[in-house]
N, C-alpha and C. Protein backbone atom coordinates (compact mmCIF):
# COMPACT_ATOMS: atom_id res chain seq x y z
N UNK A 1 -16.86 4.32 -3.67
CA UNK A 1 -16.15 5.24 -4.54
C UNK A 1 -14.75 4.72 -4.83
N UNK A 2 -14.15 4.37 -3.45
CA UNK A 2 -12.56 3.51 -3.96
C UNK A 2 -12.78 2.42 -4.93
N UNK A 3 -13.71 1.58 -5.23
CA UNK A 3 -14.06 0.91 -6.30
C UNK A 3 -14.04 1.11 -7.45
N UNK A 4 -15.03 2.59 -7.33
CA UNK A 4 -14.94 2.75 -9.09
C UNK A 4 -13.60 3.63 -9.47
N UNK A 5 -12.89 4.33 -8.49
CA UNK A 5 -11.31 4.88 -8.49
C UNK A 5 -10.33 3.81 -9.35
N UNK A 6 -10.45 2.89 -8.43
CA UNK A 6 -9.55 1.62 -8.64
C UNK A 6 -9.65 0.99 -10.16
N UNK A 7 -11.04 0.90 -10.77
CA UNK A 7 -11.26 0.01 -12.28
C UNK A 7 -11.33 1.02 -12.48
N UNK A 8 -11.50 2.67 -12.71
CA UNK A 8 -10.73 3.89 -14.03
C UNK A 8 -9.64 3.65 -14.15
N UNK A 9 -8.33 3.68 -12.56
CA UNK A 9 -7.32 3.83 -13.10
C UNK A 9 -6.83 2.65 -13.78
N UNK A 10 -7.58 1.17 -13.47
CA UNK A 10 -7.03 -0.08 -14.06
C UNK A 10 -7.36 0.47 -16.27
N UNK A 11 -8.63 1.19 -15.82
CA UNK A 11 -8.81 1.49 -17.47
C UNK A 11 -7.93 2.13 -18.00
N UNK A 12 -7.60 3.28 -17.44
CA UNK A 12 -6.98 4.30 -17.69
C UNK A 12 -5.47 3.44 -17.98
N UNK A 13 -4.96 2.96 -17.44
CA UNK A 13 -3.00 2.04 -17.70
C UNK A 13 -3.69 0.90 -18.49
N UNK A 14 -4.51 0.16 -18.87
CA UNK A 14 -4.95 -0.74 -20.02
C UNK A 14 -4.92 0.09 -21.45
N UNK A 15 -5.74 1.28 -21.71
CA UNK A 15 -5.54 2.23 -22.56
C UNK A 15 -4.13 3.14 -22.94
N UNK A 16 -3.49 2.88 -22.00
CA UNK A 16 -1.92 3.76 -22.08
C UNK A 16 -2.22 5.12 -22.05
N UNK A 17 -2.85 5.41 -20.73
CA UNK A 17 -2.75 6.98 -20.80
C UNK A 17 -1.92 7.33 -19.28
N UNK A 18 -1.82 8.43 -20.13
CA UNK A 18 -0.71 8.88 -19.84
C UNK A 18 -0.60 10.11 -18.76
N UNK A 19 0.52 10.61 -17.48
CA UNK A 19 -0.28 11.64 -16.53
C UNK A 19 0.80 12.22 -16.19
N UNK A 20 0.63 13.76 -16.35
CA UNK A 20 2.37 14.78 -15.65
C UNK A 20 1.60 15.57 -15.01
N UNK A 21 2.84 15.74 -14.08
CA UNK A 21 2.55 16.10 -12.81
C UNK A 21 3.66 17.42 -12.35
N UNK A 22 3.11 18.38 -12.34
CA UNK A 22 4.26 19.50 -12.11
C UNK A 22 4.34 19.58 -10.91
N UNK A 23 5.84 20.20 -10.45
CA UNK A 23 6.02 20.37 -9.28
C UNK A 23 6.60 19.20 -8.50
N UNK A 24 7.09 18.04 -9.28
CA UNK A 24 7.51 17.10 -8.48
C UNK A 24 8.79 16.87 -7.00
N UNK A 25 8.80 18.03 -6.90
CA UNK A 25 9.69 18.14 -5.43
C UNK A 25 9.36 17.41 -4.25
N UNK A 26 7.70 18.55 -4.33
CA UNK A 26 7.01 18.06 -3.77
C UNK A 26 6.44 17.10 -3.39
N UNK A 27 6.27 16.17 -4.75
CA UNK A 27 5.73 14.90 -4.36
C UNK A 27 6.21 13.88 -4.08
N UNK A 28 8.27 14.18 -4.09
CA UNK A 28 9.22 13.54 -3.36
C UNK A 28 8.72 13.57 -2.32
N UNK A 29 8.83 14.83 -1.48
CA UNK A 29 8.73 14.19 -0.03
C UNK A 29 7.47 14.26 0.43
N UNK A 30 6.43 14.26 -0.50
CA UNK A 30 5.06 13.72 -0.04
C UNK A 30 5.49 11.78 0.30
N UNK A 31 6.36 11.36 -1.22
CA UNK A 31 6.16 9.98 -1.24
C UNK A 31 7.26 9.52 0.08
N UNK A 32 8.37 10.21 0.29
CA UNK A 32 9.09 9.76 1.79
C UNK A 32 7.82 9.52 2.82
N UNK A 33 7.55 10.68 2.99
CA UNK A 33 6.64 10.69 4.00
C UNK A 33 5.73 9.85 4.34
N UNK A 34 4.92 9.39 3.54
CA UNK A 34 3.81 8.24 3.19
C UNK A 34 4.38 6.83 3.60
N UNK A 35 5.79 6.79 3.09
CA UNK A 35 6.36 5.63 2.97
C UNK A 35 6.94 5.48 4.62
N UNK A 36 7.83 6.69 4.98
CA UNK A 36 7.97 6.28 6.46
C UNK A 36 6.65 5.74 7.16
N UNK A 37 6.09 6.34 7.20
CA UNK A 37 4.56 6.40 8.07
C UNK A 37 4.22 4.87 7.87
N UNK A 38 4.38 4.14 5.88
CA UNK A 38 4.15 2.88 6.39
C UNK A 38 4.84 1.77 6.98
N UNK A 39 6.34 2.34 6.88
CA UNK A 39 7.15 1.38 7.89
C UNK A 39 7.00 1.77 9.19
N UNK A 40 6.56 2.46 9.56
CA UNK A 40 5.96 2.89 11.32
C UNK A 40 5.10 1.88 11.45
N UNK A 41 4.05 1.95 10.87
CA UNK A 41 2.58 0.93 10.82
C UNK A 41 3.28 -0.38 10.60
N UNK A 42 3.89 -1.02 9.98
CA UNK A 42 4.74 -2.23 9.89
C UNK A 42 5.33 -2.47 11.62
N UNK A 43 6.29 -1.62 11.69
CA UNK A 43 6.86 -1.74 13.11
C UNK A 43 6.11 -2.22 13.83
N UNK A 44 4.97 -1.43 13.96
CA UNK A 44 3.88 -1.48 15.15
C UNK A 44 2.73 -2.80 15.22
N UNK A 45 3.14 -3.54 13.90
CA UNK A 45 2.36 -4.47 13.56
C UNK A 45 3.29 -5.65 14.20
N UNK A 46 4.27 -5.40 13.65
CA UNK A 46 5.77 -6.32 14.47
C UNK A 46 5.63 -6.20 15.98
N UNK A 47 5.43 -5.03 16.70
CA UNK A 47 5.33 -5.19 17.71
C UNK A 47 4.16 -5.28 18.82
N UNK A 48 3.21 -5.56 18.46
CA UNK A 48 1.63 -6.23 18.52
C UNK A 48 1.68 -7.33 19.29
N UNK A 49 1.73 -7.00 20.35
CA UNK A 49 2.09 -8.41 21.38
C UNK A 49 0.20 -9.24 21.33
N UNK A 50 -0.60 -9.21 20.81
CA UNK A 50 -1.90 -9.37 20.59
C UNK A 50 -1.69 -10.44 19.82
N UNK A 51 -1.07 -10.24 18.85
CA UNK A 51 -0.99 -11.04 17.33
C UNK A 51 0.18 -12.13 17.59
N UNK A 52 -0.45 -13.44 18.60
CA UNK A 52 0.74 -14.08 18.72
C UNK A 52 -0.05 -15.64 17.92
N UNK A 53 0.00 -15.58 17.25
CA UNK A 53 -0.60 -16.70 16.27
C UNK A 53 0.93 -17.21 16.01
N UNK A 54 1.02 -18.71 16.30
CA UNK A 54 2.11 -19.44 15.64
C UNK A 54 2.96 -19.07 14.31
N UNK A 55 2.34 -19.19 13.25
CA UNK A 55 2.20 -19.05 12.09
C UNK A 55 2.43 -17.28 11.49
N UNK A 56 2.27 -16.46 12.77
CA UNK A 56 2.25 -15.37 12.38
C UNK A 56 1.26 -14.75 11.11
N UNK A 57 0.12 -15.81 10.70
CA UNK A 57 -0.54 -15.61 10.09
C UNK A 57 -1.61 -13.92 9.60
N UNK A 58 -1.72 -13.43 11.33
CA UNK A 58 -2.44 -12.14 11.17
C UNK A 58 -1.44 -10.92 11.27
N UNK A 59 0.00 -11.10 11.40
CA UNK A 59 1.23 -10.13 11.65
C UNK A 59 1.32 -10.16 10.11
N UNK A 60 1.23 -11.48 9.27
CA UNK A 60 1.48 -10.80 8.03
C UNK A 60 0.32 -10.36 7.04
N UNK A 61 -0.99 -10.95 7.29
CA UNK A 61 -1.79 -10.20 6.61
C UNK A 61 -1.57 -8.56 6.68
N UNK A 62 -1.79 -8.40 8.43
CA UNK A 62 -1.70 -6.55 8.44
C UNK A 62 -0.10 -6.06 7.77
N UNK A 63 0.71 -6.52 7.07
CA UNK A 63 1.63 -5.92 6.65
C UNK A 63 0.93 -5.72 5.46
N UNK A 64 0.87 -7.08 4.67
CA UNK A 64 -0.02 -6.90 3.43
C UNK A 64 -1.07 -6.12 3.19
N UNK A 65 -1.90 -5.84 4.08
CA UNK A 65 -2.92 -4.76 3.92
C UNK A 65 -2.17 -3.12 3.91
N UNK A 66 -1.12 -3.14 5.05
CA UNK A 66 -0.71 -1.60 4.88
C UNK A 66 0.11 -1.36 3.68
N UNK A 67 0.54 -2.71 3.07
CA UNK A 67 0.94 -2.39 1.62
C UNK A 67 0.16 -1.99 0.67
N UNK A 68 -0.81 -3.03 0.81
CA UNK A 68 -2.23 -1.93 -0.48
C UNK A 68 -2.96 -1.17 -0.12
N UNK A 69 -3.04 -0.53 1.28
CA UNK A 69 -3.36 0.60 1.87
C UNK A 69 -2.46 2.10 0.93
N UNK A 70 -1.35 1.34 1.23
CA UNK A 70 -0.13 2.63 0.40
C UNK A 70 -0.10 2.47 -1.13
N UNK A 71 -0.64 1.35 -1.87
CA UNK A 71 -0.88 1.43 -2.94
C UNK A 71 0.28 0.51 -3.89
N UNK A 72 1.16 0.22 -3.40
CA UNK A 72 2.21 -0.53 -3.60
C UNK A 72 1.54 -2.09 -3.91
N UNK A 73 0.74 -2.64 -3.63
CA UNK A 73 -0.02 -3.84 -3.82
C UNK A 73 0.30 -4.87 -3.19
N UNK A 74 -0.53 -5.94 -2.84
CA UNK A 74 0.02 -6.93 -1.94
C UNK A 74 0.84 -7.70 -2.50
N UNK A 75 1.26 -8.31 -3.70
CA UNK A 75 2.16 -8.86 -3.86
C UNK A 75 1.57 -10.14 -4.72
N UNK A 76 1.96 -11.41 -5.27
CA UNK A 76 1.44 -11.94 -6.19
C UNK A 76 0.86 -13.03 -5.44
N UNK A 77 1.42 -13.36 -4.01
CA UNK A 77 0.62 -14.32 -3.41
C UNK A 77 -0.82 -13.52 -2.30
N UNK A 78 -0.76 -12.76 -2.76
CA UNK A 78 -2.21 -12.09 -1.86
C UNK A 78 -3.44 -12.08 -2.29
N UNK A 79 -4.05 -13.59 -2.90
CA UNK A 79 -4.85 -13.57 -3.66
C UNK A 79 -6.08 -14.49 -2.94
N UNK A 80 -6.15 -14.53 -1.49
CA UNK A 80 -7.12 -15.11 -0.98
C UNK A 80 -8.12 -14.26 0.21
């Protein structure tokens, strides 16, 4: 289902449509909230005494994932 979520809304911003949202107070501190929570998960990824790879290779994937977990996207080199 997150699949076909993901290519509507890619349709949906290819087409230029458009979305309001009342009540946005609220969805201030919905978006704080979300966002602390993912610098918690970051922290905790930082502090992962498990993940001792040289390279830090799997400390930064799991950052990158809790970034497109939150929707923010991995970034332009996250393409493997």
């Amino acid at each position: 289902m997150e699949a076909a979520l993901n290519i509507l809304a890619k349709l949906l911003i290819e087409h230029g449509a458009q979305v309001t949202i009342s009540g946005g107070e609220g969805l201030e501190q919905l978006l704080r909230e979300r966002c602390c929570q993912a610098l918690k998960e970051i922290r905790d990824v930082l502090d992962d005494g498990t993940l001792d790879d040289p390279d830090c290779f799997r400390r930064i994937e799991k950052i990158v994932e809790i970034y497109e977990a939150l929707g923010a996207g991995g970034g332009s080199r996250h393409d493997f």
